[in-house]
C-alpha atoms as a PDB file:
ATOM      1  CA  UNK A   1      86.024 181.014 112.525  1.00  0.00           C
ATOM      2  CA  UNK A   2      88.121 177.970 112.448  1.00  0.00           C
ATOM      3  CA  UNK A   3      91.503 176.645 110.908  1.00  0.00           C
ATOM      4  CA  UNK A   4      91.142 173.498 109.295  1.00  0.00           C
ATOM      5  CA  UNK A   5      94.784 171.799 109.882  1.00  0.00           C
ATOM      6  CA  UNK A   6      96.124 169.092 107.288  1.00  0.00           C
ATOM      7  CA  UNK A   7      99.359 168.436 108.439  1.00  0.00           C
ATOM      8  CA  UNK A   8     101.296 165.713 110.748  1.00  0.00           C
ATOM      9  CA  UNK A   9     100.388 163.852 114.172  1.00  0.00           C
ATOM     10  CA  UNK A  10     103.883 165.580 115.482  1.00  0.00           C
ATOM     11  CA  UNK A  11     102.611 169.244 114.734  1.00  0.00           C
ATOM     12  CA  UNK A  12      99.049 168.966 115.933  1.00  0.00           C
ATOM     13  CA  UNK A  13     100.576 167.988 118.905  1.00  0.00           C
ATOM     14  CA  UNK A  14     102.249 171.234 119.080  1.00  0.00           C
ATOM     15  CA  UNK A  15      99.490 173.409 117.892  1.00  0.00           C
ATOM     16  CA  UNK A  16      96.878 171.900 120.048  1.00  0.00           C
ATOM     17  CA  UNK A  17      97.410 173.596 123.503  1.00  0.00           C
ATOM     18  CA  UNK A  18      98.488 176.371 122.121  1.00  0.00           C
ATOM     19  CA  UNK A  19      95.490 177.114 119.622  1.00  0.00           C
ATOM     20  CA  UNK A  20      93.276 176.552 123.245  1.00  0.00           C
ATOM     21  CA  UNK A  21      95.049 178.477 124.890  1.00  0.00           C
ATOM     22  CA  UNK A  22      94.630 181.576 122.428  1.00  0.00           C
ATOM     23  CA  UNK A  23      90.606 180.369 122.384  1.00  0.00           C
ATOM     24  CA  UNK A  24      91.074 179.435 118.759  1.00  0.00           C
ATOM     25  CA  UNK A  25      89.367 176.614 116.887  1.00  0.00           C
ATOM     26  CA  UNK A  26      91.445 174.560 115.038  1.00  0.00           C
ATOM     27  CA  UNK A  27      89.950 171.010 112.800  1.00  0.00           C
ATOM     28  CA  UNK A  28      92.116 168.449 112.298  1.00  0.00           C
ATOM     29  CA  UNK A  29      91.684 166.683 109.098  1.00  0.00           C
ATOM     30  CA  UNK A  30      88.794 167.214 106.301  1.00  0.00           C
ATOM     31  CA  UNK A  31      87.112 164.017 108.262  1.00  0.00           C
ATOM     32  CA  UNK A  32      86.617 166.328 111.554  1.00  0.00           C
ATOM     33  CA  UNK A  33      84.564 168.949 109.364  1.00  0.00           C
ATOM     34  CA  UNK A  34      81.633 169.131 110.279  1.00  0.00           C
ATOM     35  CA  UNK A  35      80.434 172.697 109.056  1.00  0.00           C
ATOM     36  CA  UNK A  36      82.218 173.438 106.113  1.00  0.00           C
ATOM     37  CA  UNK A  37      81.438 177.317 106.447  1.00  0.00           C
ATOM     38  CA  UNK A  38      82.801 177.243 109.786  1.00  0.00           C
ATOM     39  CA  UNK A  39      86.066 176.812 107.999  1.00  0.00           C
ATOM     40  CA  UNK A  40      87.783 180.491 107.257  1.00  0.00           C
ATOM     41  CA  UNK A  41      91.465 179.254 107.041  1.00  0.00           C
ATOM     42  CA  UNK A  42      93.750 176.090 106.014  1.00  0.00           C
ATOM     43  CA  UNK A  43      97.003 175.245 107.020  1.00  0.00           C
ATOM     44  CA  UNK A  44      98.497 172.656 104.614  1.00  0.00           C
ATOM     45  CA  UNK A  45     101.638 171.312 102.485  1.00  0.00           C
ATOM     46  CA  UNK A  46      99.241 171.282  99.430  1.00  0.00           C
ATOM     47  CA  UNK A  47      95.277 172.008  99.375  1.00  0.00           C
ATOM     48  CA  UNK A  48      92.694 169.442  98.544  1.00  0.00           C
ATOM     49  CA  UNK A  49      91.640 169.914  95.206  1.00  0.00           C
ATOM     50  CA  UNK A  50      88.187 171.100  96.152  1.00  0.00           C
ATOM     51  CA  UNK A  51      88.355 174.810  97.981  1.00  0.00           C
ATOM     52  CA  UNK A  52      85.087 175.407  96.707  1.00  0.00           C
ATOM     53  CA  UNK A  53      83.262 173.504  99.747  1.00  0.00           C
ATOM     54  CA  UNK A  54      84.687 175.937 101.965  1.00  0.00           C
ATOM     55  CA  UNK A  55      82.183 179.192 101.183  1.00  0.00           C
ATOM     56  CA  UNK A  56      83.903 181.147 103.834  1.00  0.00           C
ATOM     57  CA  UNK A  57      87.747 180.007 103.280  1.00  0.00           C
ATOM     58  CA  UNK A  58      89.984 183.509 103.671  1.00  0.00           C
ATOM     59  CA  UNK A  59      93.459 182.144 103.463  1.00  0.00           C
ATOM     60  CA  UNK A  60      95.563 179.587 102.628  1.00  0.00           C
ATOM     61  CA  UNK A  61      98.883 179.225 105.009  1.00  0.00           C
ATOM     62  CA  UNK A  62     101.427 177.313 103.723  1.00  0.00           C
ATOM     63  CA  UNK A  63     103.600 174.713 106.095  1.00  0.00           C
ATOM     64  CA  UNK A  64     106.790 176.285 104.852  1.00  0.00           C
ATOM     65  CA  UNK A  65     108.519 179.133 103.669  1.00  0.00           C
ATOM     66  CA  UNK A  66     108.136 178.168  99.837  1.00  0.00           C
ATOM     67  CA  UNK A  67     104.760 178.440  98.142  1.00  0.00           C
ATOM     68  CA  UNK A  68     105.941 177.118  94.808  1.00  0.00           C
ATOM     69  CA  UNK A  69     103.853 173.614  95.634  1.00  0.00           C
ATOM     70  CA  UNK A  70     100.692 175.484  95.797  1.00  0.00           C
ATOM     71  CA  UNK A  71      98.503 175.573  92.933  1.00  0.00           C
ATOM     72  CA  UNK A  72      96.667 178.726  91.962  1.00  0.00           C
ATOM     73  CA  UNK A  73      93.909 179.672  94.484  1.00  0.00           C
ATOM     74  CA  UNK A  74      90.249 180.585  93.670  1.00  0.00           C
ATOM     75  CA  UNK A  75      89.474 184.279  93.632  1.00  0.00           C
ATOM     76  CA  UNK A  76      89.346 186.031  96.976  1.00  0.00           C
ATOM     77  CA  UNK A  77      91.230 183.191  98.657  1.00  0.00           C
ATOM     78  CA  UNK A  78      94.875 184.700 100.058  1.00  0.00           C
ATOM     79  CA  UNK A  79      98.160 183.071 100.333  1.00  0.00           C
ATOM     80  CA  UNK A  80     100.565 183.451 103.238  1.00  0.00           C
ATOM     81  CA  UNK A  81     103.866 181.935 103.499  1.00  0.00           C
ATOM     82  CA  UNK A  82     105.757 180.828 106.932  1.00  0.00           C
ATOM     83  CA  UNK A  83     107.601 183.692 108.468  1.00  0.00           C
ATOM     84  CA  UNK A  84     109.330 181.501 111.071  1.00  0.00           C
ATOM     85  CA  UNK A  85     112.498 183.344 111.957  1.00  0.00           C
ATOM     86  CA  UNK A  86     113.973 180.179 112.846  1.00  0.00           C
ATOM     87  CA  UNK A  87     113.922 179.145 109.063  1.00  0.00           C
ATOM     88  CA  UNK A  88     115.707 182.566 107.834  1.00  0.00           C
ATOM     89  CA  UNK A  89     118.822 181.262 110.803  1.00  0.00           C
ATOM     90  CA  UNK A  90     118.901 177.783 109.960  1.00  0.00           C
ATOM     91  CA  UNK A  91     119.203 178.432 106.358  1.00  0.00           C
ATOM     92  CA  UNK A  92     121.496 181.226 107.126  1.00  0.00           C
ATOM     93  CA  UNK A  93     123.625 178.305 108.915  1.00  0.00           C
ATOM     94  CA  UNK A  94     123.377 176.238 106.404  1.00  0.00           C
ATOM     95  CA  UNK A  95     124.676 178.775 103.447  1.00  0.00           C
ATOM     96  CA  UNK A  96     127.606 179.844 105.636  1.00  0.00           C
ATOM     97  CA  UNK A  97     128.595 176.456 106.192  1.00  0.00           C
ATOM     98  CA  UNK A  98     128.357 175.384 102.725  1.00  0.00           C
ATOM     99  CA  UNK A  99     130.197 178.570 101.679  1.00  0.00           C
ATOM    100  CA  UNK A 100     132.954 177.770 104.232  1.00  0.00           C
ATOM    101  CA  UNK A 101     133.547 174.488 102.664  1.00  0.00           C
ATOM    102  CA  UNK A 102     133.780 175.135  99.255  1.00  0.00           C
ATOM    103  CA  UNK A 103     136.266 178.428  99.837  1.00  0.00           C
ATOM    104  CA  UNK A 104     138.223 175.544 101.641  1.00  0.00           C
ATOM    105  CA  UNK A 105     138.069 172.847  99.103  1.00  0.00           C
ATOM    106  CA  UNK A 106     135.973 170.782 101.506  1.00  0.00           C
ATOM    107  CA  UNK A 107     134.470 168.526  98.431  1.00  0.00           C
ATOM    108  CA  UNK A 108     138.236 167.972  97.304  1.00  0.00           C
ATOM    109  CA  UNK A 109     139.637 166.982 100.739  1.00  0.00           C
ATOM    110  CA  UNK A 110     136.493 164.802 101.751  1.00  0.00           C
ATOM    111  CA  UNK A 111     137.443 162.647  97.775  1.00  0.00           C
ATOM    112  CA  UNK A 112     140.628 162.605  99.233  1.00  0.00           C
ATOM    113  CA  UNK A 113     139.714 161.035 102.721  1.00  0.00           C
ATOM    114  CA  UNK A 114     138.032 158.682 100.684  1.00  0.00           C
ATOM    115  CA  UNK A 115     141.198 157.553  98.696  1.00  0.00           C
ATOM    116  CA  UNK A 116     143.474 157.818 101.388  1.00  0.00           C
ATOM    117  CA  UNK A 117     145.672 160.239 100.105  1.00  0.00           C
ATOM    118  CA  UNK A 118     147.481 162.967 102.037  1.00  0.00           C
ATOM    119  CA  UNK A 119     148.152 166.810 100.375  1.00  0.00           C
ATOM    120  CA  UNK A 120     147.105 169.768 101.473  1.00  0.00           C
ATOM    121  CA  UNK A 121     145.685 172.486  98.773  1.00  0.00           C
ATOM    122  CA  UNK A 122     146.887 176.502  99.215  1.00  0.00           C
ATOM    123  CA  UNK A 123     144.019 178.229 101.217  1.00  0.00           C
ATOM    124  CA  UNK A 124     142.262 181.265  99.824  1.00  0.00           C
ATOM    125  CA  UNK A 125     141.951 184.357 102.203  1.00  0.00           C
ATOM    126  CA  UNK A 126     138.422 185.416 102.364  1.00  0.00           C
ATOM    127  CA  UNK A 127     139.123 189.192 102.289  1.00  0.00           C
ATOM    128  CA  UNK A 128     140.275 188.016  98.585  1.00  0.00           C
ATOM    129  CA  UNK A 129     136.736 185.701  97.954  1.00  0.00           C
ATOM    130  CA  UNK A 130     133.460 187.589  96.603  1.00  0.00           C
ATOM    131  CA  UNK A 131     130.435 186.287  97.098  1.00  0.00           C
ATOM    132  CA  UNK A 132     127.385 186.889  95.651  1.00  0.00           C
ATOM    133  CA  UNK A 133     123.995 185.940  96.839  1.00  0.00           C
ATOM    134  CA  UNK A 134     121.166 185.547  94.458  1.00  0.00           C
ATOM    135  CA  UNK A 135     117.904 186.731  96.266  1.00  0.00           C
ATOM    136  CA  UNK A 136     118.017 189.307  98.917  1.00  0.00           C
ATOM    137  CA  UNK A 137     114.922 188.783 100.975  1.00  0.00           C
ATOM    138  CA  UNK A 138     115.112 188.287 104.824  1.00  0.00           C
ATOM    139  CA  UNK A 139     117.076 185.106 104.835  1.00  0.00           C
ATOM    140  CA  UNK A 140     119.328 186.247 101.416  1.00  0.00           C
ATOM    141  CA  UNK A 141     120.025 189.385 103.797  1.00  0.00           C
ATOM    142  CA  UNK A 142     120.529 187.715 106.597  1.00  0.00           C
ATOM    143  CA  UNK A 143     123.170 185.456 104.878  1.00  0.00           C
ATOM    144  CA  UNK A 144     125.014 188.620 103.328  1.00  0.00           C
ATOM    145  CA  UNK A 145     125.206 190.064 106.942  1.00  0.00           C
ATOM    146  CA  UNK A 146     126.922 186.801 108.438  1.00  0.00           C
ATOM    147  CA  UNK A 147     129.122 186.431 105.376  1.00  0.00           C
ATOM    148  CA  UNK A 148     130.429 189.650 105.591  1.00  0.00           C
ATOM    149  CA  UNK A 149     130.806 189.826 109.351  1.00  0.00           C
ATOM    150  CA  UNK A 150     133.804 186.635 108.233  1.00  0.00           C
ATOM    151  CA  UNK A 151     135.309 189.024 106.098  1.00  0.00           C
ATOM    152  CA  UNK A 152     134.017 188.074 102.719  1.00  0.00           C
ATOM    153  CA  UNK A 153     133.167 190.727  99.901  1.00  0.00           C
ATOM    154  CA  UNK A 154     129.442 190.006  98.974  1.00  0.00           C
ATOM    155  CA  UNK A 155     127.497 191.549  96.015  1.00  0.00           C
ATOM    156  CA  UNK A 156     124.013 190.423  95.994  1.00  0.00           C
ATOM    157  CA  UNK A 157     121.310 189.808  92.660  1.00  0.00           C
ATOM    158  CA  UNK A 158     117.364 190.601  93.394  1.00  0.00           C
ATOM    159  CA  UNK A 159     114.451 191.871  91.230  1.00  0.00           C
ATOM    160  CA  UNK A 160     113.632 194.858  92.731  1.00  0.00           C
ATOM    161  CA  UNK A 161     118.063 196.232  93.164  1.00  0.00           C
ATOM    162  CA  UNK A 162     117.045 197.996  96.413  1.00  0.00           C
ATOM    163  CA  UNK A 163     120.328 198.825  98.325  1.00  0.00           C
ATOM    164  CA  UNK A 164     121.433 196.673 101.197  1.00  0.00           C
ATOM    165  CA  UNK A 165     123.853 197.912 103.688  1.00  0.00           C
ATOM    166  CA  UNK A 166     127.572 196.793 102.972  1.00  0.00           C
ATOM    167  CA  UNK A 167     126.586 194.769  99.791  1.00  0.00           C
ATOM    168  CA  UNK A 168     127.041 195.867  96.222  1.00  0.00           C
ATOM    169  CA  UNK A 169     123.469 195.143  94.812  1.00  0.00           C
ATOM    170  CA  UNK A 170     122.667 194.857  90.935  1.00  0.00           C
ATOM    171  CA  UNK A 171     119.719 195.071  89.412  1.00  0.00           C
ATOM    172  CA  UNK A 172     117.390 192.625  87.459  1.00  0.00           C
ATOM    173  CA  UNK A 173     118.942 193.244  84.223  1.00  0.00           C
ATOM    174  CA  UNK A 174     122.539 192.944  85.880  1.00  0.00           C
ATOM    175  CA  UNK A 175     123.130 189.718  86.008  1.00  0.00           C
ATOM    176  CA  UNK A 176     125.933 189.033  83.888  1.00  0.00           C
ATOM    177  CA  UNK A 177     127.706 192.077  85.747  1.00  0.00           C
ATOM    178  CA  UNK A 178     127.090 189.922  88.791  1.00  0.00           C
ATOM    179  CA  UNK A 179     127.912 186.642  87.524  1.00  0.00           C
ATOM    180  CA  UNK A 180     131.340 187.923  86.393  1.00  0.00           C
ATOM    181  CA  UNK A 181     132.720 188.808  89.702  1.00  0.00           C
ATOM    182  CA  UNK A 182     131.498 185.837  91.773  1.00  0.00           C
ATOM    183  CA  UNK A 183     133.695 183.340  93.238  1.00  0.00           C
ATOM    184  CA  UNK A 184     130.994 181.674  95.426  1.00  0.00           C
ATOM    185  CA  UNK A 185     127.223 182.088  93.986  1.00  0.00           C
ATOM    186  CA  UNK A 186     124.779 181.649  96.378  1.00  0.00           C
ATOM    187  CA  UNK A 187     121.300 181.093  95.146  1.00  0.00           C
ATOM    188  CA  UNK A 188     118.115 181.671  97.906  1.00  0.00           C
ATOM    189  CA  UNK A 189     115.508 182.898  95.041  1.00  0.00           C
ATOM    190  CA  UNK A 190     111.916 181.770  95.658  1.00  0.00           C
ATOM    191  CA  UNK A 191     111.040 179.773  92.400  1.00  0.00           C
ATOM    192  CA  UNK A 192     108.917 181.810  89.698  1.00  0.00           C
ATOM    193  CA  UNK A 193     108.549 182.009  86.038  1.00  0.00           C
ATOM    194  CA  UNK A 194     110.911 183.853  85.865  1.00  0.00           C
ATOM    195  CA  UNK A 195     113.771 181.936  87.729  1.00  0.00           C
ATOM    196  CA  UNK A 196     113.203 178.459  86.372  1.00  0.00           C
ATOM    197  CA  UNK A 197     115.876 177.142  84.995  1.00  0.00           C
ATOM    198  CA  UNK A 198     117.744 179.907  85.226  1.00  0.00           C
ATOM    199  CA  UNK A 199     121.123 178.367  86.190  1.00  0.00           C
ATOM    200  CA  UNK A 200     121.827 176.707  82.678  1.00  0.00           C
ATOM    201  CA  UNK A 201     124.731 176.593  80.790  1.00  0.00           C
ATOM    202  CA  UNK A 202     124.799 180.121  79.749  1.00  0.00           C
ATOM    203  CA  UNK A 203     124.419 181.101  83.395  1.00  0.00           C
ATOM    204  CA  UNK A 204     127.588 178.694  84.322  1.00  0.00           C
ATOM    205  CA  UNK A 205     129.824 180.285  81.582  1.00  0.00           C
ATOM    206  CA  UNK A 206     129.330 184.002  82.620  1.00  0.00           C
ATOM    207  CA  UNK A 207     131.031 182.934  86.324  1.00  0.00           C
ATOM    208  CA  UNK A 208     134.815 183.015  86.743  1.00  0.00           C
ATOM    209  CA  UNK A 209     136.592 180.019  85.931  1.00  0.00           C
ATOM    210  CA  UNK A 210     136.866 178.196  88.937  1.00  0.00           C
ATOM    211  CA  UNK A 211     133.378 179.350  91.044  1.00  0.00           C
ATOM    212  CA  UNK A 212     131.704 177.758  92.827  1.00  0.00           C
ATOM    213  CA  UNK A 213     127.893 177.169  93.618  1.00  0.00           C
ATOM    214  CA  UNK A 214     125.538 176.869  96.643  1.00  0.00           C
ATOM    215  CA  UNK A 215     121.937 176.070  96.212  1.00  0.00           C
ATOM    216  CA  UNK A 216     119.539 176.383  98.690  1.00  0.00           C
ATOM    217  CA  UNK A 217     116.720 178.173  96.633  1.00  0.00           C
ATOM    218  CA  UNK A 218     114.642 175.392  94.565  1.00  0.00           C
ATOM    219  CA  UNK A 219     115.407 172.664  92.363  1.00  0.00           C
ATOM    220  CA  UNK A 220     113.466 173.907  89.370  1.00  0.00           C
ATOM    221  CA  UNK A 221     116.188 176.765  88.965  1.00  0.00           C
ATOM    222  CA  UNK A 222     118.698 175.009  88.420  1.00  0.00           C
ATOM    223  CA  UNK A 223     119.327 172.680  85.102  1.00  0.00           C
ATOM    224  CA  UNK A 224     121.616 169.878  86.419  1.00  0.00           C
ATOM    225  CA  UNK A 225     122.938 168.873  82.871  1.00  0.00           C
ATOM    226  CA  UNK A 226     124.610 172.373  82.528  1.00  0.00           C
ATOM    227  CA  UNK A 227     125.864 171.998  85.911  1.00  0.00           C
ATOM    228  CA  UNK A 228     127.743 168.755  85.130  1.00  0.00           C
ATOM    229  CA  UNK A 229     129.165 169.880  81.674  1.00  0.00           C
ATOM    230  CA  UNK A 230     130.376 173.135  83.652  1.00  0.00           C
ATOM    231  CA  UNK A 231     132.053 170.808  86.861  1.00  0.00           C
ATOM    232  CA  UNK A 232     133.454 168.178  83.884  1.00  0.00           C
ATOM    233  CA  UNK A 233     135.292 170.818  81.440  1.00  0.00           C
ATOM    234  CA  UNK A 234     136.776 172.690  84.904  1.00  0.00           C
ATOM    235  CA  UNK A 235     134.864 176.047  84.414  1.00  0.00           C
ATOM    236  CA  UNK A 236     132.981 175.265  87.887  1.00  0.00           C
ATOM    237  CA  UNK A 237     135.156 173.978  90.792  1.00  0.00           C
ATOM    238  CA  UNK A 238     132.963 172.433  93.232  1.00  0.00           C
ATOM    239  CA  UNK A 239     128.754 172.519  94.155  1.00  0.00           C
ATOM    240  CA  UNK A 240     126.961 172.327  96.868  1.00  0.00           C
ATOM    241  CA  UNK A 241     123.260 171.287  96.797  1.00  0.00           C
ATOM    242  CA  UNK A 242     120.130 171.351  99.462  1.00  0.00           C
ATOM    243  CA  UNK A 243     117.546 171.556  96.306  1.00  0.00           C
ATOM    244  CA  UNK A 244     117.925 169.217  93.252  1.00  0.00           C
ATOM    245  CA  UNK A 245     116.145 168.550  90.275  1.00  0.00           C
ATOM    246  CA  UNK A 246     114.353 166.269  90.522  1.00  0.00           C
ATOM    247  CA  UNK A 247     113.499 165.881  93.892  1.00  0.00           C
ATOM    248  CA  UNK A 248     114.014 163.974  95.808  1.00  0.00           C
ATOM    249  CA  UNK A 249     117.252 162.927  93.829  1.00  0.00           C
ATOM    250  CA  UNK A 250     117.408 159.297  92.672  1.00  0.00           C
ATOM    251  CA  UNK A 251     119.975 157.253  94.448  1.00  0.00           C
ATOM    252  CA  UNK A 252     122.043 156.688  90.991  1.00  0.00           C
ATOM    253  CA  UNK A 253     122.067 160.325  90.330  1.00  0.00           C
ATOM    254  CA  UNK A 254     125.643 161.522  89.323  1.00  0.00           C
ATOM    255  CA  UNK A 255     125.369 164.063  91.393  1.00  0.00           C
ATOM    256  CA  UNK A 256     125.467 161.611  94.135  1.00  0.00           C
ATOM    257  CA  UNK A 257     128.985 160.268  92.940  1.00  0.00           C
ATOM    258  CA  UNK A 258     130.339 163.669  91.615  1.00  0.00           C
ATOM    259  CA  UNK A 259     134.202 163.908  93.435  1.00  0.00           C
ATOM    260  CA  UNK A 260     133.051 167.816  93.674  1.00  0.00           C
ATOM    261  CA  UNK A 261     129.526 167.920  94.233  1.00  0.00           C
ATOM    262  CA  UNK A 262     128.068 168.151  98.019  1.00  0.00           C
ATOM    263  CA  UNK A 263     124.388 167.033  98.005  1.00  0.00           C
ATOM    264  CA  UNK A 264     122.007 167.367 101.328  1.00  0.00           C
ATOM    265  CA  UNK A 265     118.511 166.054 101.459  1.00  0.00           C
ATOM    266  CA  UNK A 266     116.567 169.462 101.157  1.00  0.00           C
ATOM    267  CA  UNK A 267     117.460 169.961 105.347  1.00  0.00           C
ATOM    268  CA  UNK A 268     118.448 173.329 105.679  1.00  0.00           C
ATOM    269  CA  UNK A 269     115.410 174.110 107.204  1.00  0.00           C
ATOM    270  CA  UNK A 270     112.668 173.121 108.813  1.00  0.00           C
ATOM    271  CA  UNK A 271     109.514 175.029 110.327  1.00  0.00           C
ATOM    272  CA  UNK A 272     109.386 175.123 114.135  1.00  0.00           C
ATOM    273  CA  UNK A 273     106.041 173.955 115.223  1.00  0.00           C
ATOM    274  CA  UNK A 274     105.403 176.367 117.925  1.00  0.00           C
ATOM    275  CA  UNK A 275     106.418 179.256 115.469  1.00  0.00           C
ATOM    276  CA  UNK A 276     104.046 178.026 112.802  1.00  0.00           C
ATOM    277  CA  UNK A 277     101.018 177.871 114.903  1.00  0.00           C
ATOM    278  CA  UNK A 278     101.811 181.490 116.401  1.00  0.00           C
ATOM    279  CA  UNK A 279     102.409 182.690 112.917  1.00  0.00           C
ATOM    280  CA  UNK A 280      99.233 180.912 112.130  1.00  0.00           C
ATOM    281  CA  UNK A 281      97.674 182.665 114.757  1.00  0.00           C
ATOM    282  CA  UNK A 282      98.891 185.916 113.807  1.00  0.00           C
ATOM    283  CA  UNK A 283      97.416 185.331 110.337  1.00  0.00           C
ATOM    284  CA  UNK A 284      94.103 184.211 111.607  1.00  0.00           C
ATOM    285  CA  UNK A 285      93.987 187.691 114.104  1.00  0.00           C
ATOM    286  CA  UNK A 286      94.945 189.813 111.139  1.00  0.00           C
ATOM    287  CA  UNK A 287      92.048 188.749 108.592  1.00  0.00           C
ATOM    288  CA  UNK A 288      89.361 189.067 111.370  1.00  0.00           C
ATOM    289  CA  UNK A 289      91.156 192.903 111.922  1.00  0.00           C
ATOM    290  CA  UNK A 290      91.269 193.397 108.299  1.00  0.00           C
ATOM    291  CA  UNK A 291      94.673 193.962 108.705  1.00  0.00           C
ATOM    292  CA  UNK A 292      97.546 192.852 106.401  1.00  0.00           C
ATOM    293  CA  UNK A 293      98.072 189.126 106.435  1.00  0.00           C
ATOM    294  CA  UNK A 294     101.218 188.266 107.557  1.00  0.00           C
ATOM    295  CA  UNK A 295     103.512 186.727 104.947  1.00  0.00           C
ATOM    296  CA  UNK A 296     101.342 188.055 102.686  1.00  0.00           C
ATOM    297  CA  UNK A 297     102.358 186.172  98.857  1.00  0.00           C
ATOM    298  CA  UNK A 298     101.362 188.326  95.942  1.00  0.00           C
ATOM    299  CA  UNK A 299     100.308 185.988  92.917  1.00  0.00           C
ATOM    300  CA  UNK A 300     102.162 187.854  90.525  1.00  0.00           C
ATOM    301  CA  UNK A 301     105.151 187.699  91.951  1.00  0.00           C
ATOM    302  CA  UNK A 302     104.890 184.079  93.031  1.00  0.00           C
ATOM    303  CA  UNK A 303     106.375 185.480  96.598  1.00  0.00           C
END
């Protein structure tokens, strides 16, 4: 068995001791295959085009947390997504920042700075803000926990409506219900059918007058037209943006220039290398157990 590793210089140098240390083959490149059966698992961003070389290829780990970059995989080949915890707390960090700064007008004062002007804006208490997260997976829960442990109400959208402790959850068909009482909408849903687009301009007019959004799920979701109608007319205060779309964002984007809008360079995470070649490890231990593979993605779901 051996991992066949497409990824940077940086991380290989990483994963190389420990992959000897565990007495684990790992290939660096497609060039450095010698035996293509040898080859039972692939670490990569995307896949080469041609899986079918590799007669003996189990599963397919993706360099990240997201798996919407991968195309479909041939029959019999598995998908696993990072389970770094390190991602689920930096994104965590990131959403509690970004929340902090638009329930303080951040985007307003920052315009300000920039025109050197002087007046202060009446704060909101927090016990009086509701926010509600959009995805409730580890890092969507992990985000509700931190959130409310400040002393915000949070309410919280997911497919499946299981209950979360201290968060009102609604249900698939909910949304609306959701959307009505959110001040703050978070969204951390993994990109699917089923979610793209989703944050158009019907979306933006169910919220409150004066909501606001973070965005740290994927670009795709969101349509950035409705966005800017919704910040223009007043019905959305202020945005805050990890994911865009397109991606990256062009540098004479308005988004860019928006007085309200807060765009970051898709940074809120990024996988630890030492976690991803233990997780990678873990994956590789669990196939040759026949044991379930670690962040195991179902392919209907997309997650």
């Amino acid at each position: 068995m051996a991992l066949l590793f497409i990824s940077s210089e940086e991380r290989a140098a990483v994963w190389i001791p420990i992959f000897e240390a565990a007495g684990e083959t790992i290939v660096f490149g497609e060039d450095a295959v010698n035996d293509p059966a040898e080859i039972t698992h692939l670490f990569c961003w995307v896949p080469p085009k041609s899986l079918e070389i590799y007669p003996n290829l189990q599963v397919v780990i993706s360099a990240g947390a997201g798996v919407d970059q991968m195309p479909a995989l041939p029959k019999g080949i598995a998908l696993s997504r990072s389970l770094d915890p390190g991602i689920s707390e930096m994104v965590r960090d990131w959403v509690v920042m970004a929340t902090l700064m638009l329930h303080r007008d951040m985007p307003q004062y920052l315009e300000q700075a920039r025109a050197g002007e002087w007046r202060s804006r009446t704060p909101r208490l927090v016990r009086n803000t509701r926010i509600g997260i959009m995805g409730l997976g580890r890092i969507g829960r992990l985000a509700a926990r931190t959130l409310s442990d400040l002393g915000f109400t949070v309410s919280g959208w997911s497919q499946s409506g299981r209950p979360v402790e201290g968060v009102e959850v609604f249900a698939q068909d909910e949304l609306n219900s959701f959307l009505a009482g959110a001040n703050v909408v978070v969204c951390l849903l993994p990109l699917t059918p089923a979610t793209q687009g989703l944050m158009d301009a019907e979306f933006f007019a169910a919220l409150p007058k004066g909501a606001a959004l973070v965005h740290a799920g994927r670009g795709a979701q969101l349509d950035m037209y409705a966005l800017h109608a919704a910040l223009d007319s007043g019905h959305i205060a202020t945005a805050m943006l990890d994911v865009t779309n397109p991606e990256p964002l062009p540098h004479d984007h308005w988004a860019w220039r928006h007085p309200r809008v807060v765009v970051t360079p898709h940074m809120a995470a990024e996988t630890d290398h030492e976690q991803g070649a233990l997780h990678a490890l873990a994956v590789i231990r669990a196939s040759r157990a026949k044991e379930p593979v670690p962040g195991f993605v179902d392919p209907d779901k997309g997650y």
